[in-house]
PDB file of N, CA and C in Angstrom:
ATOM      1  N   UNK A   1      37.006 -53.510   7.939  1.00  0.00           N
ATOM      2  CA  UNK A   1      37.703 -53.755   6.703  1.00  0.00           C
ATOM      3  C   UNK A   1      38.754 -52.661   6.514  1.00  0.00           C
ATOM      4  N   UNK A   2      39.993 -53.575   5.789  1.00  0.00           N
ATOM      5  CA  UNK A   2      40.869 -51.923   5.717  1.00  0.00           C
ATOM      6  C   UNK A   2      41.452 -51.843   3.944  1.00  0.00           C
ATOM      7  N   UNK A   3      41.899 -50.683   3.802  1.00  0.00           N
ATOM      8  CA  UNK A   3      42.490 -50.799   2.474  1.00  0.00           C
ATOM      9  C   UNK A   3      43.927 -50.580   2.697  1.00  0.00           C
ATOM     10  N   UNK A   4      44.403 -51.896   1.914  1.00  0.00           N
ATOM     11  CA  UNK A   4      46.140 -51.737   2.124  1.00  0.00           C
ATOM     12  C   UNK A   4      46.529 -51.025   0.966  1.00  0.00           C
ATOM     13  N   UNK A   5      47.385 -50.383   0.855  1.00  0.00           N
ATOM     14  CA  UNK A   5      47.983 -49.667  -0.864  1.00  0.00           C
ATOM     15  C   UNK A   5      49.620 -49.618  -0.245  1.00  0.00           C
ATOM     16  N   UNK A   6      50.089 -50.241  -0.697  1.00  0.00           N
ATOM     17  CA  UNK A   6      51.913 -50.634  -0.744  1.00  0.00           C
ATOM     18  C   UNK A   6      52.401 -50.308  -2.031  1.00  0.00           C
ATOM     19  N   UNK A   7      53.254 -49.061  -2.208  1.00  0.00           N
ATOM     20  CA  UNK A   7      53.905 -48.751  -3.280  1.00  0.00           C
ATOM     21  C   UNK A   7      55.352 -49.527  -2.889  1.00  0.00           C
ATOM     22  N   UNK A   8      55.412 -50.570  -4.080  1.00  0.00           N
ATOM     23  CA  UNK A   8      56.989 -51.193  -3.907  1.00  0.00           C
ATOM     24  C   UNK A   8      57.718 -51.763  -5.152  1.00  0.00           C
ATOM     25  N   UNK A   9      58.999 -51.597  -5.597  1.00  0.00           N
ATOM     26  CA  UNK A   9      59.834 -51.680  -6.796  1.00  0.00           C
ATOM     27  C   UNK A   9      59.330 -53.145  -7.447  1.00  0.00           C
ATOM     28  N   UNK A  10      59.253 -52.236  -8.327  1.00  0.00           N
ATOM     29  CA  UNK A  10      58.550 -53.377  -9.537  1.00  0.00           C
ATOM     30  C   UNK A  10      59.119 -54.313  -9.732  1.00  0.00           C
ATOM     31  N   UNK A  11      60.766 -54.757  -9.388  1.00  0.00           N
ATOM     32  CA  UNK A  11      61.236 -56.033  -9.775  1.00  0.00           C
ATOM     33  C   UNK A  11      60.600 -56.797  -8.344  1.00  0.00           C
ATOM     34  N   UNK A  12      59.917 -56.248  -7.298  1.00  0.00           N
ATOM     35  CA  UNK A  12      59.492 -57.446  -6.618  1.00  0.00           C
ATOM     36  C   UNK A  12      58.367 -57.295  -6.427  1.00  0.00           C
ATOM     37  N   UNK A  13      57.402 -56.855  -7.430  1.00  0.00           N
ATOM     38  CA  UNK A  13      55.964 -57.362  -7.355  1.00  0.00           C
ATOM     39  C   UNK A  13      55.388 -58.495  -7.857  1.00  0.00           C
ATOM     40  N   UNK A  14      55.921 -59.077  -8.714  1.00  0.00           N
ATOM     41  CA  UNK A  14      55.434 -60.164  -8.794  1.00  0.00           C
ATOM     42  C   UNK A  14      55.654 -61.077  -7.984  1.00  0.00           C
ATOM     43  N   UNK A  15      56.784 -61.389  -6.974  1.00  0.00           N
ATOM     44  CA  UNK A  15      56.474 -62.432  -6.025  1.00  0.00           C
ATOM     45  C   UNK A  15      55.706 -62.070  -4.811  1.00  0.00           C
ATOM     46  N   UNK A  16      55.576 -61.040  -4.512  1.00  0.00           N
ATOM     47  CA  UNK A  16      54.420 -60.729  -3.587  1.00  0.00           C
ATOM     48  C   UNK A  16      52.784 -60.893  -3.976  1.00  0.00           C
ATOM     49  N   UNK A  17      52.536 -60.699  -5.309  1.00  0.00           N
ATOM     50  CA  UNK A  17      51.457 -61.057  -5.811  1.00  0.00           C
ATOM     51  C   UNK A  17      50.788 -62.598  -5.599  1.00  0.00           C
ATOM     52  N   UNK A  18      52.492 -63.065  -6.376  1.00  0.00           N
ATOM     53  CA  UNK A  18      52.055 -64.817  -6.474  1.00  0.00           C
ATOM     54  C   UNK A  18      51.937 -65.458  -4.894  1.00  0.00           C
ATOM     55  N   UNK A  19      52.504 -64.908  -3.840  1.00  0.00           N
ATOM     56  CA  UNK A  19      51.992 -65.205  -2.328  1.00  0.00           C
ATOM     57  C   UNK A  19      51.052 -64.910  -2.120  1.00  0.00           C
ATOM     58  N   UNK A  20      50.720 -63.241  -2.445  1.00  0.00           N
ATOM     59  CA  UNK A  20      49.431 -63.404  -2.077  1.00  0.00           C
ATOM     60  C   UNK A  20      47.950 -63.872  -2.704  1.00  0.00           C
ATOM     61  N   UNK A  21      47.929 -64.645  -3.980  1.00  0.00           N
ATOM     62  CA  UNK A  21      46.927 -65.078  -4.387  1.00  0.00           C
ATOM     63  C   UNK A  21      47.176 -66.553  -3.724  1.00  0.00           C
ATOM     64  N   UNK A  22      48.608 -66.930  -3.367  1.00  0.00           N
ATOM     65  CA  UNK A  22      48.656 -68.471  -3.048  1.00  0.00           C
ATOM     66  C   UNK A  22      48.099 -68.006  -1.342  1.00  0.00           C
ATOM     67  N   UNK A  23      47.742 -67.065  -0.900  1.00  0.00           N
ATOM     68  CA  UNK A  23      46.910 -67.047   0.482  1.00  0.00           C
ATOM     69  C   UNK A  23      45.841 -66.761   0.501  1.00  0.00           C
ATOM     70  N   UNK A  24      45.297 -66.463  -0.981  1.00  0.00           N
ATOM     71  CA  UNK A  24      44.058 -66.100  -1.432  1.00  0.00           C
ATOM     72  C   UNK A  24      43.431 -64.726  -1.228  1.00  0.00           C
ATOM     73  N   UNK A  25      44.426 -63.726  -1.227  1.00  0.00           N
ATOM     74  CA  UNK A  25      44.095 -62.912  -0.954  1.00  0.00           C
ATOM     75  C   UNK A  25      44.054 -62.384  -2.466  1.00  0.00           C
ATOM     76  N   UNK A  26      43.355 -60.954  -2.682  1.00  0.00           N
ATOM     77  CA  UNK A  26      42.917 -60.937  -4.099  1.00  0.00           C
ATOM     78  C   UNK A  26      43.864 -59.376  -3.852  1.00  0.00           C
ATOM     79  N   UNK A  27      44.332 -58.441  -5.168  1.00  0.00           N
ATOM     80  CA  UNK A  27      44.986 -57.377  -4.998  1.00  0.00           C
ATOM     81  C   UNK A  27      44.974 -57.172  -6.612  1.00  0.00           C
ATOM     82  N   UNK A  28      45.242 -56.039  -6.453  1.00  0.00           N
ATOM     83  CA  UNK A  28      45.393 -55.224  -8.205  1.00  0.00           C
ATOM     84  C   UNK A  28      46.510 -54.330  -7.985  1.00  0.00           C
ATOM     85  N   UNK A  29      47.236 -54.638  -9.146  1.00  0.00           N
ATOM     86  CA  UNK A  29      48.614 -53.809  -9.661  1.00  0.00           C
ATOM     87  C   UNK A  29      48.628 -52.718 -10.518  1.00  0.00           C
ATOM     88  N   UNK A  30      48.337 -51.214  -9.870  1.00  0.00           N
ATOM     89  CA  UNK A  30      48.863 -50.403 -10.706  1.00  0.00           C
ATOM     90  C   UNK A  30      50.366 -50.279 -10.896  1.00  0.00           C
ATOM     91  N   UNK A  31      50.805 -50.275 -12.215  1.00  0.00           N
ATOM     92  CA  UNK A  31      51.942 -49.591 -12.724  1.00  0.00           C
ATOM     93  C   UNK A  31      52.223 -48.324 -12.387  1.00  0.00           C
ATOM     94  N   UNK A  32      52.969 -47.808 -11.722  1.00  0.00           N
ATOM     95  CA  UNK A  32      53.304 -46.078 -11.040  1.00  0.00           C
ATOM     96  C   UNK A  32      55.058 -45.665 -11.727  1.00  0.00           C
ATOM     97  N   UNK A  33      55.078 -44.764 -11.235  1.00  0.00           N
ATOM     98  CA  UNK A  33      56.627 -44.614 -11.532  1.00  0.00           C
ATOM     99  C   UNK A  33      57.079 -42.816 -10.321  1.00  0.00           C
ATOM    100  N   UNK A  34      57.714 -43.419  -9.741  1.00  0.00           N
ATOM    101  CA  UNK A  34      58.476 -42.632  -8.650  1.00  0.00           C
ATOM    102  C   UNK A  34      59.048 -41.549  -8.824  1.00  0.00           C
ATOM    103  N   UNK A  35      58.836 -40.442  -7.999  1.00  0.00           N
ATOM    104  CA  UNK A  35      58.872 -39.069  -8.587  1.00  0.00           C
ATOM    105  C   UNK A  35      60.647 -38.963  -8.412  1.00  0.00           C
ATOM    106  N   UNK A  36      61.418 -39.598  -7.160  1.00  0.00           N
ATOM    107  CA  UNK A  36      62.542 -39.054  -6.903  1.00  0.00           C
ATOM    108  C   UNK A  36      63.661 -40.265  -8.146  1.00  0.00           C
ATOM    109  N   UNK A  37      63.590 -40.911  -8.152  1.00  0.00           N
ATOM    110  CA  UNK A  37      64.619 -41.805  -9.082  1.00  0.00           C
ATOM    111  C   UNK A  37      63.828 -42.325 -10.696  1.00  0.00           C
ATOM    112  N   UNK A  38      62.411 -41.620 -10.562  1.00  0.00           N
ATOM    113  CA  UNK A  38      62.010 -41.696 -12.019  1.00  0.00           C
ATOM    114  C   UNK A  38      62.147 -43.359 -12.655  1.00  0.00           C
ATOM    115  N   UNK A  39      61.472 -43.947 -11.611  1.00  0.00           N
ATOM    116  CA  UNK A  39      61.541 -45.445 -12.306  1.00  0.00           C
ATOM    117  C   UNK A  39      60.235 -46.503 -11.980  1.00  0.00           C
ATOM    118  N   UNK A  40      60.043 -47.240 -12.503  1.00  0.00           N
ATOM    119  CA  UNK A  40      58.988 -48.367 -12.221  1.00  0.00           C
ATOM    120  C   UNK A  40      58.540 -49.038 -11.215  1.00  0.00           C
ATOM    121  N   UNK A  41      57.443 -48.664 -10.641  1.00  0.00           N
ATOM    122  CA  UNK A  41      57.235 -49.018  -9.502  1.00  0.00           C
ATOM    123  C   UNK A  41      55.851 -49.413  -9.568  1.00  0.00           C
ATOM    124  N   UNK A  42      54.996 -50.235  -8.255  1.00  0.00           N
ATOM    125  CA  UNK A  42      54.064 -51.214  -8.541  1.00  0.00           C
ATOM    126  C   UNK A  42      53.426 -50.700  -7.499  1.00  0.00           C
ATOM    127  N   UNK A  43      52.033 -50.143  -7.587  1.00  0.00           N
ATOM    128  CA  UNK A  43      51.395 -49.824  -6.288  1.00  0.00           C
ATOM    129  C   UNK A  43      50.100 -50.899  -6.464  1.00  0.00           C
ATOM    130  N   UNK A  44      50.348 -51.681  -4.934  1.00  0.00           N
ATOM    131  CA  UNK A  44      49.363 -52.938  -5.015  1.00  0.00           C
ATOM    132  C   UNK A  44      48.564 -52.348  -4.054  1.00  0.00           C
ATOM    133  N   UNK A  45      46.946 -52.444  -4.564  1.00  0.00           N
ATOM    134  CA  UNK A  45      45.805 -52.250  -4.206  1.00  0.00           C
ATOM    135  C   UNK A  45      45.172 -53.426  -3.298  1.00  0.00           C
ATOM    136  N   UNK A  46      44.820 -53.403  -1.746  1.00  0.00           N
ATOM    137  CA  UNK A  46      44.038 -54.653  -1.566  1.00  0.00           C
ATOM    138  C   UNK A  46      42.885 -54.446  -0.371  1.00  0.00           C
ATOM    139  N   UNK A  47      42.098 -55.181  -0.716  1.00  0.00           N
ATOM    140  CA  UNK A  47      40.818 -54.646   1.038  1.00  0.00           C
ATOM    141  C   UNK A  47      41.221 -55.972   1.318  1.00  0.00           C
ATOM    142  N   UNK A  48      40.608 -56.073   2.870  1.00  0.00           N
ATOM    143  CA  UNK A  48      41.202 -56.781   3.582  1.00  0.00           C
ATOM    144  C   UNK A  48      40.260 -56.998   4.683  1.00  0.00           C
ATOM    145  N   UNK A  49      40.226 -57.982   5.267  1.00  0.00           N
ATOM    146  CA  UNK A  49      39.421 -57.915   6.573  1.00  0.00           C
ATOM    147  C   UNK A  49      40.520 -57.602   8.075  1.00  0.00           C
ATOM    148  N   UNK A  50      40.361 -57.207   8.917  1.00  0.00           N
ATOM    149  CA  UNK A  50      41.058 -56.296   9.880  1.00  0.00           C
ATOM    150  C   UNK A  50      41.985 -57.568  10.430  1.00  0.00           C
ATOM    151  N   UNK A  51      41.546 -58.271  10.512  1.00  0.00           N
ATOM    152  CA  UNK A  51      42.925 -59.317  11.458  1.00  0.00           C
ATOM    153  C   UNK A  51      43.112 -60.427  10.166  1.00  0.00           C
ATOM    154  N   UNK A  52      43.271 -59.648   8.796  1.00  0.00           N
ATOM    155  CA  UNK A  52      44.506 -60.162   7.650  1.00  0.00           C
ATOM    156  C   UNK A  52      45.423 -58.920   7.573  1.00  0.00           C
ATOM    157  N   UNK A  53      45.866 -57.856   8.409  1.00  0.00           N
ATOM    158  CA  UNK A  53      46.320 -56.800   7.831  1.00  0.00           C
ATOM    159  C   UNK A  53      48.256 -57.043   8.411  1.00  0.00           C
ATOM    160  N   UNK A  54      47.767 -58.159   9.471  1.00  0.00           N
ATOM    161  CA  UNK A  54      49.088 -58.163   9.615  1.00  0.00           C
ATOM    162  C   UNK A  54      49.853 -58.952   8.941  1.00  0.00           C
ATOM    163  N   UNK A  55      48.930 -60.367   8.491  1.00  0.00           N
ATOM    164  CA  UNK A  55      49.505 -61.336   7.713  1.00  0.00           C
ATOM    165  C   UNK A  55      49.937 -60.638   6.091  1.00  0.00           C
ATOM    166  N   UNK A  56      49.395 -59.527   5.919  1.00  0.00           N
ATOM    167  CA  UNK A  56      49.557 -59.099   4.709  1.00  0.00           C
ATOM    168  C   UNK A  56      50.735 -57.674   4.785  1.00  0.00           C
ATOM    169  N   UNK A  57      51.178 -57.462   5.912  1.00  0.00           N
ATOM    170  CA  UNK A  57      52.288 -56.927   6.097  1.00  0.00           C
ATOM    171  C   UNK A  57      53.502 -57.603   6.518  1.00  0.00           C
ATOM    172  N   UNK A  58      53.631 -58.910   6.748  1.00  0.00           N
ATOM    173  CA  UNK A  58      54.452 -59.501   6.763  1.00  0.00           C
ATOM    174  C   UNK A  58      54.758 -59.999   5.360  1.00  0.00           C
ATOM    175  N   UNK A  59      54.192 -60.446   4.343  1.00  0.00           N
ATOM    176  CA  UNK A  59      54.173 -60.623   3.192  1.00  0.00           C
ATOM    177  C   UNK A  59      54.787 -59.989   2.324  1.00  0.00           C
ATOM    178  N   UNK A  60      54.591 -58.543   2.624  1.00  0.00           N
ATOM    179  CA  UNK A  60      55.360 -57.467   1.950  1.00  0.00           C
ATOM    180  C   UNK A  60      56.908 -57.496   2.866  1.00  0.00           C
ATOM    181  N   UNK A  61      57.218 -57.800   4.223  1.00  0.00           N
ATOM    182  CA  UNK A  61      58.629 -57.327   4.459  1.00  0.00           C
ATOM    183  C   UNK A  61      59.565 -58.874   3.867  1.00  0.00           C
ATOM    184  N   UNK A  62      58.149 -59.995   3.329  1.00  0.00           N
ATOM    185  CA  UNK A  62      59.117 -60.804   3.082  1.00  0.00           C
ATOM    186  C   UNK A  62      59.919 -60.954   1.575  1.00  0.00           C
ATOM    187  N   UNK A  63      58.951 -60.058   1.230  1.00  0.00           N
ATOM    188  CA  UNK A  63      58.818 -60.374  -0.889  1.00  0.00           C
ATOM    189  C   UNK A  63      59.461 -58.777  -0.914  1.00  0.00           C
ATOM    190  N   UNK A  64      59.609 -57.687  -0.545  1.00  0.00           N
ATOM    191  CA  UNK A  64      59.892 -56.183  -0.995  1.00  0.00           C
ATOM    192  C   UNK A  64      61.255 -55.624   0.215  1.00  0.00           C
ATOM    193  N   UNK A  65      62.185 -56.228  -0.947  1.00  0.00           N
ATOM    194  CA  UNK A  65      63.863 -55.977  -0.245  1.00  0.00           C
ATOM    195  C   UNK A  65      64.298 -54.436  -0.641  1.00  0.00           C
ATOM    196  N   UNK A  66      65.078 -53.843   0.082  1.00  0.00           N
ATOM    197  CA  UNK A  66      65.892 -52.642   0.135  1.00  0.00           C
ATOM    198  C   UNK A  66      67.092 -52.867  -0.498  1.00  0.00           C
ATOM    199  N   UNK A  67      67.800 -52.469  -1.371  1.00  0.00           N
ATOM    200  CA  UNK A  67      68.964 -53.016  -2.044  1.00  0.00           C
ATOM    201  C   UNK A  67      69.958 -51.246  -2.019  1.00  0.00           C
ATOM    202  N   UNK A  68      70.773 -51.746  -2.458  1.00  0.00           N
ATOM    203  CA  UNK A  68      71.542 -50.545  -2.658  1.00  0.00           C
ATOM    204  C   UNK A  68      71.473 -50.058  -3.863  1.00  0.00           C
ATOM    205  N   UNK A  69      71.780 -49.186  -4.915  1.00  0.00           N
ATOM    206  CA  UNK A  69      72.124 -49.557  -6.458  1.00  0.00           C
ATOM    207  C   UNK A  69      72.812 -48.023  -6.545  1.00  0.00           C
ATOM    208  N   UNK A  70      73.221 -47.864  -7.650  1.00  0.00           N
ATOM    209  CA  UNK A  70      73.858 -46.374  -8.250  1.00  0.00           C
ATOM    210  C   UNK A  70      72.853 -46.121  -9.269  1.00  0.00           C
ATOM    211  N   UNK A  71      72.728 -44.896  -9.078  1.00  0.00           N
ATOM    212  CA  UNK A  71      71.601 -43.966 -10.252  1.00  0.00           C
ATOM    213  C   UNK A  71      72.060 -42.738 -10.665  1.00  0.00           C
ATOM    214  N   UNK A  72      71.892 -42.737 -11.718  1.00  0.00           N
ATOM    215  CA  UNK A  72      72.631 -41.215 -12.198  1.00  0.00           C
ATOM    216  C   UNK A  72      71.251 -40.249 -11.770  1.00  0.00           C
ATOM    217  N   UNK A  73      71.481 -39.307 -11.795  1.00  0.00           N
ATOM    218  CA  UNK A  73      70.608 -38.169 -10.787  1.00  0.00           C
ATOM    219  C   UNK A  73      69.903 -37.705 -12.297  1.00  0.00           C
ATOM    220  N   UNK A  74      68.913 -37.157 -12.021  1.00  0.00           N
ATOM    221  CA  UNK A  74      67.834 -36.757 -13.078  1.00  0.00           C
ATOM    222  C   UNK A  74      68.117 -34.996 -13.255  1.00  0.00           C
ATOM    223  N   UNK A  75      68.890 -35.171 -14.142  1.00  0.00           N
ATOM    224  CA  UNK A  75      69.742 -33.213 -14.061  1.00  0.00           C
ATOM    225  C   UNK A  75      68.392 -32.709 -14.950  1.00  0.00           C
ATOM    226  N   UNK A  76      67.473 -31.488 -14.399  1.00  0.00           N
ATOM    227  CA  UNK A  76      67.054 -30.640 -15.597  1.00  0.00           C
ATOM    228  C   UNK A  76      66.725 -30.001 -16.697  1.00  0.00           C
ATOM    229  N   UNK A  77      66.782 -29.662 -17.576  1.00  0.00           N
ATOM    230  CA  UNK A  77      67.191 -30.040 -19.004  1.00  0.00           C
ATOM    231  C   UNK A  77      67.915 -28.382 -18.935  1.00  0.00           C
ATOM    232  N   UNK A  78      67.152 -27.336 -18.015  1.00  0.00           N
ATOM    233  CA  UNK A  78      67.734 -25.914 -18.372  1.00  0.00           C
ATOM    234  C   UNK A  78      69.011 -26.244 -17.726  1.00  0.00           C
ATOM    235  N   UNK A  79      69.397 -27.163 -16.681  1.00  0.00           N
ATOM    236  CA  UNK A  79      70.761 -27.158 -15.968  1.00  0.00           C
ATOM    237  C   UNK A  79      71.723 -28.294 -16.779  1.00  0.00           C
ATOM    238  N   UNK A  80      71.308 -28.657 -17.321  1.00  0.00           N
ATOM    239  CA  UNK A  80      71.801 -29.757 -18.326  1.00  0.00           C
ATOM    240  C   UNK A  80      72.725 -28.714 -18.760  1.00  0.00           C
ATOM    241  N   UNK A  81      72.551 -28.255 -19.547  1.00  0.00           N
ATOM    242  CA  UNK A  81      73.170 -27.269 -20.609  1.00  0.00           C
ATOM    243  C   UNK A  81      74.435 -26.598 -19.929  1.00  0.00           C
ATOM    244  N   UNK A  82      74.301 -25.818 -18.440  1.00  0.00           N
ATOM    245  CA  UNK A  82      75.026 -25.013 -17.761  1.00  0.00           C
ATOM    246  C   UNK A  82      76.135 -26.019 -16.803  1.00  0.00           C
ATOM    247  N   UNK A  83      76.247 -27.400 -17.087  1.00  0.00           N
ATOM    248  CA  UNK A  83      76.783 -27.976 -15.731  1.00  0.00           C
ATOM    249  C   UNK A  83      78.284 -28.071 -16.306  1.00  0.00           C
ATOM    250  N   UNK A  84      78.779 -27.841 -15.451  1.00  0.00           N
ATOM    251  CA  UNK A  84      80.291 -27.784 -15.519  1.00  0.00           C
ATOM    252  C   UNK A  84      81.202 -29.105 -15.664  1.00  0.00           C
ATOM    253  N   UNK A  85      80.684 -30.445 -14.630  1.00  0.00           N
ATOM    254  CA  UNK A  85      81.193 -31.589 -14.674  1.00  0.00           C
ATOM    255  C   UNK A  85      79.752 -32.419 -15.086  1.00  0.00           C
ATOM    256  N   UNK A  86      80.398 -33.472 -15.448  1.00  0.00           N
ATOM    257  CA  UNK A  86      79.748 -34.671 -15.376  1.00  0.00           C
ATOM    258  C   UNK A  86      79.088 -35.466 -13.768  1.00  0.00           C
ATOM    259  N   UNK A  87      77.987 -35.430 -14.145  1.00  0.00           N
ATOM    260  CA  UNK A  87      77.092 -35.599 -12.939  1.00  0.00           C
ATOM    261  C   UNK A  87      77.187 -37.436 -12.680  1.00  0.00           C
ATOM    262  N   UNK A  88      77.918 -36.915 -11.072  1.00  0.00           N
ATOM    263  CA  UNK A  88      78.249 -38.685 -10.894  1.00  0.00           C
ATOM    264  C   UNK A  88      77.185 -39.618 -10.240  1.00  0.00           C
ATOM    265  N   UNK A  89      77.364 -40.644 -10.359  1.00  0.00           N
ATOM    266  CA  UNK A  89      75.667 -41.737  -9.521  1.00  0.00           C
ATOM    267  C   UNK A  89      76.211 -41.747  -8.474  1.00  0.00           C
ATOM    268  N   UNK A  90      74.727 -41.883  -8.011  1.00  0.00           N
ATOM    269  CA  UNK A  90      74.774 -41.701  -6.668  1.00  0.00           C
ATOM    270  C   UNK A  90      74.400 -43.105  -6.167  1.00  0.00           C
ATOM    271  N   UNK A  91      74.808 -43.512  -5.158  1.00  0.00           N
ATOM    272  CA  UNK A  91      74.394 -44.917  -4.028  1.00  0.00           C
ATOM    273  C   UNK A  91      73.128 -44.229  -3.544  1.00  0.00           C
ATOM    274  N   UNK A  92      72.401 -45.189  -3.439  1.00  0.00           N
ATOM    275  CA  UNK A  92      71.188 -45.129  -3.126  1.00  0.00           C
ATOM    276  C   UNK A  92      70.094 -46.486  -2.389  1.00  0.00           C
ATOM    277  N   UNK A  93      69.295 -45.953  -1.672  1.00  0.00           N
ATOM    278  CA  UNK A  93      68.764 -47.437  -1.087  1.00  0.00           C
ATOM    279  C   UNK A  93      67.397 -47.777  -1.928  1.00  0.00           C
ATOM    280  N   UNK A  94      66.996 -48.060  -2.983  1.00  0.00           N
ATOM    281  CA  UNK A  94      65.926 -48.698  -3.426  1.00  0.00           C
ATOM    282  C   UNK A  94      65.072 -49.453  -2.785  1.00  0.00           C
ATOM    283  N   UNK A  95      63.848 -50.163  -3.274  1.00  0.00           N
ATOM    284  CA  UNK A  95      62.938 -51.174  -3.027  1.00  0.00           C
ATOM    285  C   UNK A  95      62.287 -50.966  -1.193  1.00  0.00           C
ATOM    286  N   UNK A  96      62.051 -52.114  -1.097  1.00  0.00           N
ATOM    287  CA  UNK A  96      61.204 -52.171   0.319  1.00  0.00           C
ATOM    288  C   UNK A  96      59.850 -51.751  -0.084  1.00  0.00           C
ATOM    289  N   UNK A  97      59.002 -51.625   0.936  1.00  0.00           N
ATOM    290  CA  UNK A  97      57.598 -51.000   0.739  1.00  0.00           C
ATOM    291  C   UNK A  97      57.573 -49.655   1.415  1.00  0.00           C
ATOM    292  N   UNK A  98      56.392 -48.982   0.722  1.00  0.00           N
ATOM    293  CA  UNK A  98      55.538 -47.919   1.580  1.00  0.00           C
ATOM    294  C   UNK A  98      54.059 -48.078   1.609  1.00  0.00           C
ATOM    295  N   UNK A  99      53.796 -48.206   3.208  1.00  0.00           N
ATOM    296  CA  UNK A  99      52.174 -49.195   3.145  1.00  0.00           C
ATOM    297  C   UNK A  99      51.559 -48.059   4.036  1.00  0.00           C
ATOM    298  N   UNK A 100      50.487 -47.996   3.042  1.00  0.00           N
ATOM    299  CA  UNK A 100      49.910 -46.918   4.091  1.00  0.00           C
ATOM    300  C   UNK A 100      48.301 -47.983   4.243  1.00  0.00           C
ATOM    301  N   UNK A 101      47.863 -47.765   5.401  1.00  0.00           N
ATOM    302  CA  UNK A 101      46.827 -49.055   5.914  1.00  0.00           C
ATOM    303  C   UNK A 101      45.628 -47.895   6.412  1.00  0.00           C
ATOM    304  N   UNK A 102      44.459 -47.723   5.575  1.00  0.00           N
ATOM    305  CA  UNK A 102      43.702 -46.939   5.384  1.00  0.00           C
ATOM    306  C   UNK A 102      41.737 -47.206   6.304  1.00  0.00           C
ATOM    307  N   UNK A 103      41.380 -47.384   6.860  1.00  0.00           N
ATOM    308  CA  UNK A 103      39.681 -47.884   7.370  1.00  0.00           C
ATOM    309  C   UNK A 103      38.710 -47.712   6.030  1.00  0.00           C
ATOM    310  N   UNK A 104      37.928 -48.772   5.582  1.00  0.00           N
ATOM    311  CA  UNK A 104      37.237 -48.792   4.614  1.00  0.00           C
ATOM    312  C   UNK A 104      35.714 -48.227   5.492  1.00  0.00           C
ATOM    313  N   UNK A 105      35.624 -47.381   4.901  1.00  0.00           N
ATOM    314  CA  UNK A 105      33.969 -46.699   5.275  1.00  0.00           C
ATOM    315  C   UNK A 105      33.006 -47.706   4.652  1.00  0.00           C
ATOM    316  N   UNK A 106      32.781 -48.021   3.556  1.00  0.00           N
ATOM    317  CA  UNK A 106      32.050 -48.415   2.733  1.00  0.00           C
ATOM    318  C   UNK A 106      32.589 -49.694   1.888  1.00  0.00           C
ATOM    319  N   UNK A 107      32.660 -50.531   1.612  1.00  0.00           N
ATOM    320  CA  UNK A 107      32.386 -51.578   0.298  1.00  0.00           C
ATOM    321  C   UNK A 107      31.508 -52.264  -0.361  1.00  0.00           C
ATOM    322  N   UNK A 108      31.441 -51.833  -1.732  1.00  0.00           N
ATOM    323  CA  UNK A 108      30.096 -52.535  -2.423  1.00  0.00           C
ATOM    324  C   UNK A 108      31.083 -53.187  -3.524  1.00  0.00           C
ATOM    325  N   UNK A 109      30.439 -54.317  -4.100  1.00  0.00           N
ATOM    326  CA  UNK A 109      30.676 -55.436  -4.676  1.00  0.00           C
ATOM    327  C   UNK A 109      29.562 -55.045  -5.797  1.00  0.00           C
ATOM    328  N   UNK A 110      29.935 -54.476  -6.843  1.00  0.00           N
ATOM    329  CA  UNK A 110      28.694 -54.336  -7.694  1.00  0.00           C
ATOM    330  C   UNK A 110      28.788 -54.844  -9.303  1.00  0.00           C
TER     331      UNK A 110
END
């Protein structure tokens, strides 16, 4: 058995969800929020039996896209005060997943 945990941008968790209950696979959505762009993000929880781990990583490269977007940068509050110009956005690559695919020692159903 393995544990999947995929942190991926919250505007595409819900269609990865609704696939994966339409494959019957079962998963739980924590709400997270990302340390570098400070925004909403969805870390989906799921166990798995060992030969669903690929069908459930394809799932994610099909539902969790990489986009580009502009973000204004998260200035400091002590550097706030001292900045000389106006702090411009930056291009940036958003979304996609990060799946880290873990061996379950133990599962109880209690």
């Amino acid at each position: 058995m393995k544990m999947i945990m995929a942190i991926v941008q919250d505007a595409d968790s819900r269609g990865l969800l609704e696939a994966l209950v339409a494959k019957g696979l079962r998963a739980t959505k924590v709400s997270t929020t990302g340390g570098f762009l400070v925004r909403g993000n969805a870390t989906i929880l799921m166990g798995v039996q060992d030969e669903q781990v690929d069908t459930v990583l394809a799932m994610l490269k099909t539902h969790c896209h990489a986009r580009r977007e502009f973000v204004s940068p998260v200035v400091p509050l002590g550097e706030a005060a001292s900045a000389r110009h106006w702090v411009q956005p930056l291009e940036v690559e958003v979304g996609g997943a990060t799946v880290f695919v873990l061996n379950v020692e133990r599962f109880e159903q209690v």
